[in-house]
N, C-alpha and C. Protein backbone atom coordinates (compact mmCIF):
# COMPACT_ATOMS: atom_id res chain seq x y z
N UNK A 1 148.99 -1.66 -74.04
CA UNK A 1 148.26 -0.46 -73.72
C UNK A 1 148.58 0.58 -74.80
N UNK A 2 147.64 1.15 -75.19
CA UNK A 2 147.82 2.19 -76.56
C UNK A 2 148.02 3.75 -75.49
N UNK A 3 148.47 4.74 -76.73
CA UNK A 3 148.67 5.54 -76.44
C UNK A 3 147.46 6.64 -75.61
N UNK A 4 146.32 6.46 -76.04
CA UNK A 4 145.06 6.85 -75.76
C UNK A 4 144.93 6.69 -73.63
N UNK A 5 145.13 5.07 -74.00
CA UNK A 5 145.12 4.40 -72.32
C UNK A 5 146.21 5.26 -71.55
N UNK A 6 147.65 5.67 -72.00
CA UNK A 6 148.44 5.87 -71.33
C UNK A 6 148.46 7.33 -71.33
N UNK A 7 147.83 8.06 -72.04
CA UNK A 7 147.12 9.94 -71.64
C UNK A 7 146.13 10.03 -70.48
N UNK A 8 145.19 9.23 -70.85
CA UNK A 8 144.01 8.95 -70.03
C UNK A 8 144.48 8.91 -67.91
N UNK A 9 145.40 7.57 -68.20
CA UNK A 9 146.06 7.34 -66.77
C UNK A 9 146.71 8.79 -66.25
N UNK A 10 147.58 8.70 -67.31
CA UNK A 10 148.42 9.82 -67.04
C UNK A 10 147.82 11.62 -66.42
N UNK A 11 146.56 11.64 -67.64
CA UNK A 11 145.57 12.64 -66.35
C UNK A 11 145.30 12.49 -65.40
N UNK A 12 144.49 10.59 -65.03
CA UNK A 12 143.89 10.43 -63.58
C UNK A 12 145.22 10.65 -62.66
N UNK A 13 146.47 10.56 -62.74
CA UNK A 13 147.40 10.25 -61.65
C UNK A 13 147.66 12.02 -61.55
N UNK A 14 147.59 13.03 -62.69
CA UNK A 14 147.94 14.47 -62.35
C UNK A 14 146.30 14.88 -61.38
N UNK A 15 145.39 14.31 -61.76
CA UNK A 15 144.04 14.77 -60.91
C UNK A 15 144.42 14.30 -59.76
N UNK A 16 144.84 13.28 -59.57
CA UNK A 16 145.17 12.57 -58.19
C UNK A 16 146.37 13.41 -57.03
N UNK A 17 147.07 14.29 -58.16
CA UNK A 17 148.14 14.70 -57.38
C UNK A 17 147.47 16.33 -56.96
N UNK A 18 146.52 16.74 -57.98
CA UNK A 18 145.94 18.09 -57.31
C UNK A 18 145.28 17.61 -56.36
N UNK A 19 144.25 16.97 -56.03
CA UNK A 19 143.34 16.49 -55.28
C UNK A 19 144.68 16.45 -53.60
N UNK A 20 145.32 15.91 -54.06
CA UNK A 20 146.02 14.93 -53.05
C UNK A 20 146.82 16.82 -52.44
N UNK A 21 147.21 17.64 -53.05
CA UNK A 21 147.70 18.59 -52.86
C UNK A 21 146.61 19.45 -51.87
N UNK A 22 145.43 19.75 -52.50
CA UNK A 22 144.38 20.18 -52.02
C UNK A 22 143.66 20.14 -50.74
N UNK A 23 144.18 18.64 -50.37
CA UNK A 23 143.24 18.04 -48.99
C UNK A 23 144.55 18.35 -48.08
N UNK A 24 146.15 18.31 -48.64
CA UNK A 24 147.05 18.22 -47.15
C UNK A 24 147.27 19.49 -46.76
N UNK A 25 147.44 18.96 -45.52
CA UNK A 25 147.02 20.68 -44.55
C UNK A 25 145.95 20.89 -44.41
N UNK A 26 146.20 22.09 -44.25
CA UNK A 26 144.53 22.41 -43.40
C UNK A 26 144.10 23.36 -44.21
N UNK A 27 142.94 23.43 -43.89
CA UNK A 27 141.73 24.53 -44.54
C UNK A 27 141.50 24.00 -46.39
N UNK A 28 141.35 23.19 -46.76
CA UNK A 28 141.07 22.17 -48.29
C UNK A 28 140.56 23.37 -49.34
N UNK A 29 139.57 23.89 -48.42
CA UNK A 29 139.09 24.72 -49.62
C UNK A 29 139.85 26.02 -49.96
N UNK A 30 140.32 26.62 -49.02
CA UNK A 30 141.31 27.72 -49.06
C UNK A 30 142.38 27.09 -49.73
N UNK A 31 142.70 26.21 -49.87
CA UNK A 31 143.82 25.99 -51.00
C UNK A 31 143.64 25.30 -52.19
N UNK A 32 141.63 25.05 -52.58
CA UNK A 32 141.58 24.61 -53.90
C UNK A 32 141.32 26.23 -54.86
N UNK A 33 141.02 27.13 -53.69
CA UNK A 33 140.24 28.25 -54.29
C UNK A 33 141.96 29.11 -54.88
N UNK A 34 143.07 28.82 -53.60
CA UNK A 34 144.16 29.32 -54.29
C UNK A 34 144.58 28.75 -55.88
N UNK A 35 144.11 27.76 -55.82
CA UNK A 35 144.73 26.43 -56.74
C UNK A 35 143.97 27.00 -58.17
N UNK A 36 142.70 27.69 -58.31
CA UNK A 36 141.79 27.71 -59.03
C UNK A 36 142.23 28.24 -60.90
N UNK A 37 142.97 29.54 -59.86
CA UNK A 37 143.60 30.36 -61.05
C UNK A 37 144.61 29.61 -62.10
N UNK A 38 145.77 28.99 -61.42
CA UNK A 38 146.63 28.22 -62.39
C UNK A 38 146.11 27.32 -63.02
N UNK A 39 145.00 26.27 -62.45
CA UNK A 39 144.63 25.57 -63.02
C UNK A 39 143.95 25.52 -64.49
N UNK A 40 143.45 27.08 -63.91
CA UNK A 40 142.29 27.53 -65.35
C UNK A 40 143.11 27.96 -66.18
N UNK A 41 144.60 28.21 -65.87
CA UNK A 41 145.43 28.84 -67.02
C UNK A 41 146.00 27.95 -67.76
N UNK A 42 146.45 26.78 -66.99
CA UNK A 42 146.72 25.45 -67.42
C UNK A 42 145.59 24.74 -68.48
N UNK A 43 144.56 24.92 -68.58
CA UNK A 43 143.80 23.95 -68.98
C UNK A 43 143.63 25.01 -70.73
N UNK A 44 143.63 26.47 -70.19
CA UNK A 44 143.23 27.44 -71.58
C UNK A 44 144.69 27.16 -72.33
N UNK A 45 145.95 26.78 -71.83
CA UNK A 45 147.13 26.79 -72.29
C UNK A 45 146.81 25.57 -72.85
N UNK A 46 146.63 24.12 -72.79
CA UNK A 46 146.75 22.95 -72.65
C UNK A 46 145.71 23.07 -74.24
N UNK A 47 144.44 23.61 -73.94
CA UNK A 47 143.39 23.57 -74.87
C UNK A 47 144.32 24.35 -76.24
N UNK A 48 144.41 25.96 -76.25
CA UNK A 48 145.13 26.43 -77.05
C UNK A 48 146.27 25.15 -77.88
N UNK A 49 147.34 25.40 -77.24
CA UNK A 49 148.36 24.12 -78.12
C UNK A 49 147.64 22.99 -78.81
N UNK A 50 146.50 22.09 -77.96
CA UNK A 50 146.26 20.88 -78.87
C UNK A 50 145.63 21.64 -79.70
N UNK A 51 145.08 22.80 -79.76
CA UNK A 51 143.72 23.01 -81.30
C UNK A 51 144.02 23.22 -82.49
N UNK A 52 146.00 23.33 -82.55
CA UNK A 52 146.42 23.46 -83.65
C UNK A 52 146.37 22.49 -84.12
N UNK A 53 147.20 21.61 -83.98
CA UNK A 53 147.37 19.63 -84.90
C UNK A 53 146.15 19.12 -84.95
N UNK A 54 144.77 19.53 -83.75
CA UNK A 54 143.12 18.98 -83.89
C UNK A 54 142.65 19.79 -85.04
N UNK A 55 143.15 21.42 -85.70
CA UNK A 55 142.33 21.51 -86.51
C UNK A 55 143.11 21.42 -87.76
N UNK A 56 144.36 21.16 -88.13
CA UNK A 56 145.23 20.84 -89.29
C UNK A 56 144.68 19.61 -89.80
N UNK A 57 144.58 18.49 -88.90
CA UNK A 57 143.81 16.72 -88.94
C UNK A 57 142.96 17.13 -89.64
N UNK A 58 141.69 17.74 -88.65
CA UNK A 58 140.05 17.90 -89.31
C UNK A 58 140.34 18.64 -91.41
N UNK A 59 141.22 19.47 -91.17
CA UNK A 59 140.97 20.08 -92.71
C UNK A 59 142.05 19.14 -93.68
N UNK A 60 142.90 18.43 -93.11
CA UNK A 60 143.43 17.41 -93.84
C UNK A 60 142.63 16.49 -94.61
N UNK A 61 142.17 16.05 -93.19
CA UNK A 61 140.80 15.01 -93.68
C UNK A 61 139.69 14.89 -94.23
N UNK A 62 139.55 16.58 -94.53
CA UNK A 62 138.09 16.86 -95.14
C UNK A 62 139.10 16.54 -96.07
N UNK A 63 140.32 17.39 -96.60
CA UNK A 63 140.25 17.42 -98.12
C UNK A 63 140.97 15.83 -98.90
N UNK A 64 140.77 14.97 -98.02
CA UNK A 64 141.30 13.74 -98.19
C UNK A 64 140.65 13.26 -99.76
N UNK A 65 141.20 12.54 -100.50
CA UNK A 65 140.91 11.82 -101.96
C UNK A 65 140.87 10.50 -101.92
N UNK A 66 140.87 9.92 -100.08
CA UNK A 66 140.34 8.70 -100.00
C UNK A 66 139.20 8.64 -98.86
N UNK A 67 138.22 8.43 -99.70
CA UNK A 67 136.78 8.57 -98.61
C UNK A 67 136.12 7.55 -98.81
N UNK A 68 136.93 6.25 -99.25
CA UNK A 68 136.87 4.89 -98.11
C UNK A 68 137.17 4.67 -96.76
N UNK A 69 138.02 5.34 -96.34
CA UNK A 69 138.60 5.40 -94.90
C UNK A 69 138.07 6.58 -94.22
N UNK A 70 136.74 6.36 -93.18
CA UNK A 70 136.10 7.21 -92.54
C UNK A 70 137.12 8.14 -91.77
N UNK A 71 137.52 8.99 -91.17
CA UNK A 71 138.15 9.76 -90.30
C UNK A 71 137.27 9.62 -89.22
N UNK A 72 136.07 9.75 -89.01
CA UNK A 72 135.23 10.09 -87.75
C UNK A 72 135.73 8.96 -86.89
N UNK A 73 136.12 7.24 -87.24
CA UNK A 73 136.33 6.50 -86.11
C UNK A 73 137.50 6.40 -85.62
């Protein structure tokens, strides 16, 4: 299993654990609507950090001096 497969899982099992958080107890939606805010801070935090090393790659790779080896795949 590559590293790709084992991010991938590794989200479905954190979706699995909000979800799973969400439904116990009572009232589901009153505690996805509490849930809403961190989540969205989590995801702008999460986005922020990766866009550094995603956009260092992209301008690496433009200025690459081997353009036999596509970057796009």
């Amino acid at each position: 299993m590559g590293r790709d497969q084992v991010a991938l899982l590794s989200l479905y099992v954190l979706a699995g654990f909000v979800l799973a958080h969400c439904m116990a107890g009572g009232q589901p939606l009153a505690r996805l609507r509490a849930s809403i805010k961190p989540l969205a801070a989590a995801t702008v935090s999460a986005s922020v950090i990766a866009a550094g090393p995603i956009i260092m790659t992209m301008l690496l790779a433009a200025r690459s001096n081997r353009p036999e080896i596509s970057f796009a795949s």
